[in-house]
N, C-alpha and C. Protein backbone atom coordinates (compact mmCIF):
# COMPACT_ATOMS: atom_id res chain seq x y z
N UNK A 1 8.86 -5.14 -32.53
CA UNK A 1 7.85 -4.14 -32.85
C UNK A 1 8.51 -2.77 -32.76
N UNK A 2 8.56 -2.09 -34.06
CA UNK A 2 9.09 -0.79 -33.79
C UNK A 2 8.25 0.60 -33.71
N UNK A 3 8.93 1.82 -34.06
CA UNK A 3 8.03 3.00 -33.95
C UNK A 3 7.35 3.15 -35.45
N UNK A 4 6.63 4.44 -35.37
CA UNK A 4 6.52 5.31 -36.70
C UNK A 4 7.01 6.24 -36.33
N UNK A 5 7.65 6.67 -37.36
CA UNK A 5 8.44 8.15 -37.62
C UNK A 5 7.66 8.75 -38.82
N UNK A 6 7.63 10.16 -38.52
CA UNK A 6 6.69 11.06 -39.84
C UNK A 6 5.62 11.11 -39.56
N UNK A 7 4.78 11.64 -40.58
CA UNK A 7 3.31 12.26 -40.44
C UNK A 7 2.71 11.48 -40.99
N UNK A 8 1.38 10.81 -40.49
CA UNK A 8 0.56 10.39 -41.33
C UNK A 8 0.00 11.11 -42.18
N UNK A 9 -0.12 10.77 -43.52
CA UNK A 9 -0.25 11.68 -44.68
C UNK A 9 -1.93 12.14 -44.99
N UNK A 10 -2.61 12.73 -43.88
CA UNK A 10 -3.99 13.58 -43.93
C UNK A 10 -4.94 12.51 -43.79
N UNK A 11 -4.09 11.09 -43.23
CA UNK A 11 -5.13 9.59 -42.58
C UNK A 11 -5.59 10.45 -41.69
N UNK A 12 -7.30 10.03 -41.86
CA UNK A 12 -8.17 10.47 -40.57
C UNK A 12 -8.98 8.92 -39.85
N UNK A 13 -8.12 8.83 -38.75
CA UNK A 13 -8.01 7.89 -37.99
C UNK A 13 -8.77 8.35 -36.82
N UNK A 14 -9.64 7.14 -36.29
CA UNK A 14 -10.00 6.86 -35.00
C UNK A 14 -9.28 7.42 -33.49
N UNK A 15 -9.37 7.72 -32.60
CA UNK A 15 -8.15 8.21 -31.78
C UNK A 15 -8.10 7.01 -31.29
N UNK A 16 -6.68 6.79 -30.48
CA UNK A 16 -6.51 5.59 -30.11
C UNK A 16 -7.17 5.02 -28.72
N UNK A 17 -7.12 3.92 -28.81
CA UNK A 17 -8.59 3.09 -27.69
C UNK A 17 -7.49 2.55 -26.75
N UNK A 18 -7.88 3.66 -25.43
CA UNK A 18 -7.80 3.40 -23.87
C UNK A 18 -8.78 2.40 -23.19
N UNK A 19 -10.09 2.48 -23.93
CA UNK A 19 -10.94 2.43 -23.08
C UNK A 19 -10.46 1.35 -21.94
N UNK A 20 -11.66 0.88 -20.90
CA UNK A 20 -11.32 0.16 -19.71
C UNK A 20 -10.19 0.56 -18.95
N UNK A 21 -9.17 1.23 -19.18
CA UNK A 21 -7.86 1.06 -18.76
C UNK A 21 -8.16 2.61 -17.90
N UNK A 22 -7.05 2.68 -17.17
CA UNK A 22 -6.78 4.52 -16.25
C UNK A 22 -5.92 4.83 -16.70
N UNK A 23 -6.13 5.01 -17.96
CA UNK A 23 -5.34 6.28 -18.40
C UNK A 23 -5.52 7.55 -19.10
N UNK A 24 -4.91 8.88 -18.45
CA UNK A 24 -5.83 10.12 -18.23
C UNK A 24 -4.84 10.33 -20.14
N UNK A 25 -5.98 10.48 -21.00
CA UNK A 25 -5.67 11.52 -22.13
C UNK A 25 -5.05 13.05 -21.98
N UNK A 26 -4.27 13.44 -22.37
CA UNK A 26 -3.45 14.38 -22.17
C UNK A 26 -4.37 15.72 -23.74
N UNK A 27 -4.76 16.66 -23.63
CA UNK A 27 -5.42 17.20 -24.40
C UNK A 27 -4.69 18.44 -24.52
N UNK A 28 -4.45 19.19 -23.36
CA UNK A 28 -3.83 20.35 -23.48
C UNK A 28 -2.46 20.44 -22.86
N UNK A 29 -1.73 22.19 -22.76
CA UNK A 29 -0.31 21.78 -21.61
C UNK A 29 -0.74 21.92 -20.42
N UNK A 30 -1.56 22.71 -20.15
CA UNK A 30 -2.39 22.69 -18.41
C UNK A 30 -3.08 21.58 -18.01
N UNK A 31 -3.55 20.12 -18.79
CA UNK A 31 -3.90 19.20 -18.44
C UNK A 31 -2.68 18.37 -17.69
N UNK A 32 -1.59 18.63 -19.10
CA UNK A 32 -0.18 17.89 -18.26
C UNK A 32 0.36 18.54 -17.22
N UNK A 33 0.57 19.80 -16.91
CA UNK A 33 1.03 20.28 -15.45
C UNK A 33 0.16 19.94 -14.41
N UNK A 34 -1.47 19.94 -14.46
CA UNK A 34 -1.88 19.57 -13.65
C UNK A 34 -1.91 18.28 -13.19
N UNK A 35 -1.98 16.78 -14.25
CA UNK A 35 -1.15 15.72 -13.84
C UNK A 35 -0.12 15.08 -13.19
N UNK A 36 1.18 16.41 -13.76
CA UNK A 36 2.17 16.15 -13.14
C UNK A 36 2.49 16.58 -12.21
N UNK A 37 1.65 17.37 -11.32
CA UNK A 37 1.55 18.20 -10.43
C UNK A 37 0.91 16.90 -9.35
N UNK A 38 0.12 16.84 -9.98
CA UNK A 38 -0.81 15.60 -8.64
C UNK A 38 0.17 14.40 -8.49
N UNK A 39 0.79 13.82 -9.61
CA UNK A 39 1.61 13.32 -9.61
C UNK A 39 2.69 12.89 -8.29
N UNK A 40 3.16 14.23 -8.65
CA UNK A 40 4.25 14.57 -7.39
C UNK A 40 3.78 15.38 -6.26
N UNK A 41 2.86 15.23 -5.80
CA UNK A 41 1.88 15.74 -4.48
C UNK A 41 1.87 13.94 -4.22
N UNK A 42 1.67 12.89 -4.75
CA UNK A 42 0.95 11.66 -4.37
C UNK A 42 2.08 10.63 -4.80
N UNK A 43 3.16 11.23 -5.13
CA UNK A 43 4.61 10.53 -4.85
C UNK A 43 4.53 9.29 -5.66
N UNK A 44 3.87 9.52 -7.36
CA UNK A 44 3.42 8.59 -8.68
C UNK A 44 4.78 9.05 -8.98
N UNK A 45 4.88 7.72 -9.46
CA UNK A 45 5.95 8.15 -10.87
C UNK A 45 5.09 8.01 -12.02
N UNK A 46 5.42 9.09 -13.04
CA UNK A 46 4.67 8.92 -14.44
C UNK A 46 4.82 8.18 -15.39
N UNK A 47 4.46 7.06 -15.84
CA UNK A 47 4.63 7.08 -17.30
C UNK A 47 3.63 7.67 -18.26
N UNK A 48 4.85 8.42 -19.37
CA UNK A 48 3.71 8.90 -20.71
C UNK A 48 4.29 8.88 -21.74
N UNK A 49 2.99 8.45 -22.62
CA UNK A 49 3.16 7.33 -23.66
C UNK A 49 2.97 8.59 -24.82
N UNK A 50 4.08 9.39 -25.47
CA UNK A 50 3.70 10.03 -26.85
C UNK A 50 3.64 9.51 -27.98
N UNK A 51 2.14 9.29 -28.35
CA UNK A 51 1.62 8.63 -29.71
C UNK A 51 0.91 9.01 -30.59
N UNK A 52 0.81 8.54 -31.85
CA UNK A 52 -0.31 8.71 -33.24
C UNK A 52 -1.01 8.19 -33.42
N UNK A 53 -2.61 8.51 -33.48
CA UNK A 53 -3.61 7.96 -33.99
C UNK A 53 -3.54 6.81 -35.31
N UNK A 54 -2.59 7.27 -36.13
CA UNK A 54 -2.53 7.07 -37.42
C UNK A 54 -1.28 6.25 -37.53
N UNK A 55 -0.69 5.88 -36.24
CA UNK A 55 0.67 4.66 -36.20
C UNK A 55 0.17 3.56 -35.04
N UNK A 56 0.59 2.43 -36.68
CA UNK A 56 0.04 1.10 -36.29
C UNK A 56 0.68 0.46 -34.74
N UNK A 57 1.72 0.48 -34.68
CA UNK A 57 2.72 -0.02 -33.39
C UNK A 57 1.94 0.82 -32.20
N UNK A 58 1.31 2.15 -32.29
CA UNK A 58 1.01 2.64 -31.40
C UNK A 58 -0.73 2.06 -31.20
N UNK A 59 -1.17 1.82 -31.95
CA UNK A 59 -2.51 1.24 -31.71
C UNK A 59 -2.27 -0.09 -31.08
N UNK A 60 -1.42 -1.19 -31.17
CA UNK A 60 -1.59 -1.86 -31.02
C UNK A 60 -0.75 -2.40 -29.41
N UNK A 61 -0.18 -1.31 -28.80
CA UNK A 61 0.50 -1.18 -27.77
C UNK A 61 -0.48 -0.26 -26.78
N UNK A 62 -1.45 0.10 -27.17
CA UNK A 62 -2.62 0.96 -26.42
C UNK A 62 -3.52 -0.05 -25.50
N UNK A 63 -3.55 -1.09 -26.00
CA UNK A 63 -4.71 -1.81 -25.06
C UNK A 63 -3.47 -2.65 -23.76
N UNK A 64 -2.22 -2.88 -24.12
CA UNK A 64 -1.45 -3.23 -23.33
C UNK A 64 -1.21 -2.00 -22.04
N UNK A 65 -1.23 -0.99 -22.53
CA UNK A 65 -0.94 0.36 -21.91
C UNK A 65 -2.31 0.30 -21.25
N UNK A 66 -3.36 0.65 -21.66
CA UNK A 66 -4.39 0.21 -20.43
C UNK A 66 -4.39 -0.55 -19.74
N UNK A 67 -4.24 -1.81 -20.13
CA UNK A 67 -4.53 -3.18 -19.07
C UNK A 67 -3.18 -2.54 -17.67
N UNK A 68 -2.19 -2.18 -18.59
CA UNK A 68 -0.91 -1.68 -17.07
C UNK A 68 -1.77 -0.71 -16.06
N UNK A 69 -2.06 0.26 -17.18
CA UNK A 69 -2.89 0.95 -16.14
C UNK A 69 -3.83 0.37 -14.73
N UNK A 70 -4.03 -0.63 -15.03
CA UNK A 70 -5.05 -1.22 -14.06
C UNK A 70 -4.39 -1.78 -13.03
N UNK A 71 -3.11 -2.75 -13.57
CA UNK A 71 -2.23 -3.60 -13.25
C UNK A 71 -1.56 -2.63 -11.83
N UNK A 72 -1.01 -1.60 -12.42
CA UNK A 72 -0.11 -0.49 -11.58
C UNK A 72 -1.24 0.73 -11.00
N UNK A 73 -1.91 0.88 -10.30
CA UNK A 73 -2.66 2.30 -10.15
C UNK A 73 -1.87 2.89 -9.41
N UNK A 74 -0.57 2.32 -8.82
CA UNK A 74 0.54 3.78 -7.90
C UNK A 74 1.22 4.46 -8.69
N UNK A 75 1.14 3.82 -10.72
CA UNK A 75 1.77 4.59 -11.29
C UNK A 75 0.49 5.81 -11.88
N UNK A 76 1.37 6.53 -12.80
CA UNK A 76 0.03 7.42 -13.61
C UNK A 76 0.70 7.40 -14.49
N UNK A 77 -0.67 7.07 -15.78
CA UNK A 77 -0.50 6.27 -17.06
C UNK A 77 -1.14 7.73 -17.29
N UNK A 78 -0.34 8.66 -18.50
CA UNK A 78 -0.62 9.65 -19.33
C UNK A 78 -0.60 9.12 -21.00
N UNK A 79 -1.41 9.76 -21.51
CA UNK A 79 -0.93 9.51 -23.09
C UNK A 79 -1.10 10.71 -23.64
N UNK A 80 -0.43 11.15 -24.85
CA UNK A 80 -0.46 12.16 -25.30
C UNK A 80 -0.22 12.62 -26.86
N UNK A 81 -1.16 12.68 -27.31
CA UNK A 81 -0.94 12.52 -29.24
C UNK A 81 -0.08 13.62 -29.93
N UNK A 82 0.73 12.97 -30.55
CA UNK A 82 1.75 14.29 -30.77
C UNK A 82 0.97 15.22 -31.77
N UNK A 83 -0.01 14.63 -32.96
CA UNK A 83 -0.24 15.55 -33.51
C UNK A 83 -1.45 16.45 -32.56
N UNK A 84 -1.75 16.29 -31.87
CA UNK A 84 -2.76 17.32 -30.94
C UNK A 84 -1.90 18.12 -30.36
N UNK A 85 -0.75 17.34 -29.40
CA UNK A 85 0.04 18.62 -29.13
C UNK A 85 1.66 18.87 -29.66
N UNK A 86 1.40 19.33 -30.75
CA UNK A 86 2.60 19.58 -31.55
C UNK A 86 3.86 20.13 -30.75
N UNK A 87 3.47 21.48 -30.34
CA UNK A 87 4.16 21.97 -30.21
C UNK A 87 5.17 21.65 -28.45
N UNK A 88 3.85 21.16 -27.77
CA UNK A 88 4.71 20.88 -26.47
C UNK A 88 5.19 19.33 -26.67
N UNK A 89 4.67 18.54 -27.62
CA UNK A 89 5.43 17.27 -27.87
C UNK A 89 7.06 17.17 -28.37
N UNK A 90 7.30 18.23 -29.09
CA UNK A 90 8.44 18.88 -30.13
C UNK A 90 9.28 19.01 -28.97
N UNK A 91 9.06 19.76 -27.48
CA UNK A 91 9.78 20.09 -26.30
C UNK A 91 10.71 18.62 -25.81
N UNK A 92 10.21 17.36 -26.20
CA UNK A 92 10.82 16.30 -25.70
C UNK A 92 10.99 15.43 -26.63
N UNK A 93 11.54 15.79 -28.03
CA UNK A 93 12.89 15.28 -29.07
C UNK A 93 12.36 13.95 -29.20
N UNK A 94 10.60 13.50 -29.81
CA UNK A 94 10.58 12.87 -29.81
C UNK A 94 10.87 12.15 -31.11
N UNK A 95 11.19 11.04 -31.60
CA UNK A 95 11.66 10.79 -33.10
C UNK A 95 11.00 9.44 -33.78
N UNK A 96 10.62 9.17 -32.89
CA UNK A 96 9.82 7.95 -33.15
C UNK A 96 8.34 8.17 -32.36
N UNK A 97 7.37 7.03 -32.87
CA UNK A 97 6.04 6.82 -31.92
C UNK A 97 5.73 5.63 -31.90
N UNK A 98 5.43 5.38 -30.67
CA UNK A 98 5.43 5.42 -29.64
C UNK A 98 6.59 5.69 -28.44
N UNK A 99 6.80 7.05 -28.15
CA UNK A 99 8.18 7.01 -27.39
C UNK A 99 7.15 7.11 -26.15
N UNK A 100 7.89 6.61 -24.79
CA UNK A 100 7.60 6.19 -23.09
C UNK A 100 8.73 7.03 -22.83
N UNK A 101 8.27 7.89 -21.81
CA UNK A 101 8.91 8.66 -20.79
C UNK A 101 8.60 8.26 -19.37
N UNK A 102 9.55 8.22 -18.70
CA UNK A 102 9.05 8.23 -17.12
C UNK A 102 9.81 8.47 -16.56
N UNK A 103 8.65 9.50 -15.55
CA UNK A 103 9.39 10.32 -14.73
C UNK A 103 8.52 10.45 -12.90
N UNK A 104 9.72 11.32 -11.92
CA UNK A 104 9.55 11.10 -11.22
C UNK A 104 9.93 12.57 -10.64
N UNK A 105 9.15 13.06 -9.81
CA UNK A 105 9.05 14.03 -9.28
C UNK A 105 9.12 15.28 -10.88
N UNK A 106 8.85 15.10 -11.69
CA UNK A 106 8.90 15.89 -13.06
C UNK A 106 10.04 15.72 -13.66
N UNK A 107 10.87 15.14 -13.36
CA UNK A 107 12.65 14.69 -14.15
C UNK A 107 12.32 13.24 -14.73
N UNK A 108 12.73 13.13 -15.87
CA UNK A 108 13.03 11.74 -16.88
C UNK A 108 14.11 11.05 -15.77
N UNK A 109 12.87 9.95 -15.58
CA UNK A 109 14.14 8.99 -15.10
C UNK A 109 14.69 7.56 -16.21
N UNK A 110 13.58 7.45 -17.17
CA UNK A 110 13.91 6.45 -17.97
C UNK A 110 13.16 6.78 -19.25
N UNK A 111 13.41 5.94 -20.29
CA UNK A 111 12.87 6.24 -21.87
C UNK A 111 12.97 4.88 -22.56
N UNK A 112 11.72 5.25 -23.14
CA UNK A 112 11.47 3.71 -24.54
C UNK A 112 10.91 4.16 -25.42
N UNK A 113 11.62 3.89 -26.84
CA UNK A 113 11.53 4.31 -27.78
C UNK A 113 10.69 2.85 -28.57
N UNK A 114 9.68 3.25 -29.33
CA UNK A 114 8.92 1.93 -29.99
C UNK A 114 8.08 0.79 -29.23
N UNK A 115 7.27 0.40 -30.07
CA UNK A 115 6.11 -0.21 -28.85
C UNK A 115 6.15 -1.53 -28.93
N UNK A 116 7.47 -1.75 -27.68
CA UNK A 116 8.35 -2.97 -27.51
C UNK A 116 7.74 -3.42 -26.09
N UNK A 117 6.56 -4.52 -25.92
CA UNK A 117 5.28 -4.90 -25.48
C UNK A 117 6.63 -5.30 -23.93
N UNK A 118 7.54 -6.34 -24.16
CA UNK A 118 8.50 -6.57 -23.10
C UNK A 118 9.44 -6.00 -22.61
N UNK A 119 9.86 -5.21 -23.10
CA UNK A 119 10.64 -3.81 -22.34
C UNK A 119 10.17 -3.43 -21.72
N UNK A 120 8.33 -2.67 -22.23
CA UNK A 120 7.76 -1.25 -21.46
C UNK A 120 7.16 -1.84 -20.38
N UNK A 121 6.89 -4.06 -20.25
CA UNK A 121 6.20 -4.61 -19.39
C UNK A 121 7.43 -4.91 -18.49
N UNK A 122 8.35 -4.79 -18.86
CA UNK A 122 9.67 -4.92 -17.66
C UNK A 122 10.14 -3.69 -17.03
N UNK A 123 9.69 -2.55 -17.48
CA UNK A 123 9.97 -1.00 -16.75
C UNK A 123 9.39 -0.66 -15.90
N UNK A 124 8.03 -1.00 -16.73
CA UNK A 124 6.46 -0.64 -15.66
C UNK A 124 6.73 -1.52 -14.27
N UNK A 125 6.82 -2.61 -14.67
CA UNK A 125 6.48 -3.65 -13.78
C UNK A 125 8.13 -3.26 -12.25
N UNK A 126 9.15 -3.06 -12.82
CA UNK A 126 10.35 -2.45 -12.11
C UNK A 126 9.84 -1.09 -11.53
N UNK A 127 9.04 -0.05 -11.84
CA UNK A 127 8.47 1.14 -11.25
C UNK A 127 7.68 0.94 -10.01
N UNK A 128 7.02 0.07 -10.93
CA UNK A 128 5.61 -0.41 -9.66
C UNK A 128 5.78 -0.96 -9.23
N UNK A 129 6.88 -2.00 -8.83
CA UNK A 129 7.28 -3.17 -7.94
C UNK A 129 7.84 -2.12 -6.85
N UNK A 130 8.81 -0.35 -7.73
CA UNK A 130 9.26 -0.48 -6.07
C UNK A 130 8.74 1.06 -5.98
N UNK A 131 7.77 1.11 -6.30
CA UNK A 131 6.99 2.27 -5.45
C UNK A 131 5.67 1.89 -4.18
């Protein structure tokens, strides 16, 4: 399962479905500092998931990304739509979507590029095993 790269071409798509799951939607850049702020007050490592409404790999790696959420609550499950936030998404070279960042105390400690269901369930599961 790989990424999307590019713009969806003026598709007006559904936003993508968290529901059930804990994971905090990322809307603005003061939503993410304040995340990552609590974050590292409560000694979480982050994962966050930058994705498109309008890319299939990323819809279909969203309900897996919740269910973790539930699975892991010592981690914090962020998501964050690149086209909502363009410009602070652009800050972390993303080239594909669904790219996974995670980090720890606010530094990248690891990265996954494409919504590769056994990788991101062997990272998560390595985070949260040793936090």
């Amino acid at each position: 399962m790989g990424g999307c790269v590019g713009k969806g071409r003026g598709v007006v798509e559904e936003k993508l479905d968290f529901k059930g799951g804990n994971v905090h939607v990322i809307t603005t850049k003061e939503d993410w500092d304040q995340k990552i702020e609590e974050a590292n007050k409560d000694g979480k490592i982050v994962v966050a998931n930058f994705s498109a409404s309008w890319c299939g790999p990323c819809r279909v790696i969203a309900p897996v990304y919740a269910e973790m959420s539930k699975t892991y609550p010592q981690l914090m499950f962020l998501t964050i739509d690149v086209d909502d936030l363009m410009d602070f998404s652009s800050t972390w070279d993303i080239r594909a979507t669904p790219t996974f960042f995670f980090l720890k105390n606010g530094q990248q400690i690891d990265k996954l590029v494409g919504a590769n269901k056994p990788e991101l369930e062997k990272k998560v599961q390595a985070l949260g095993d040793g936090s």
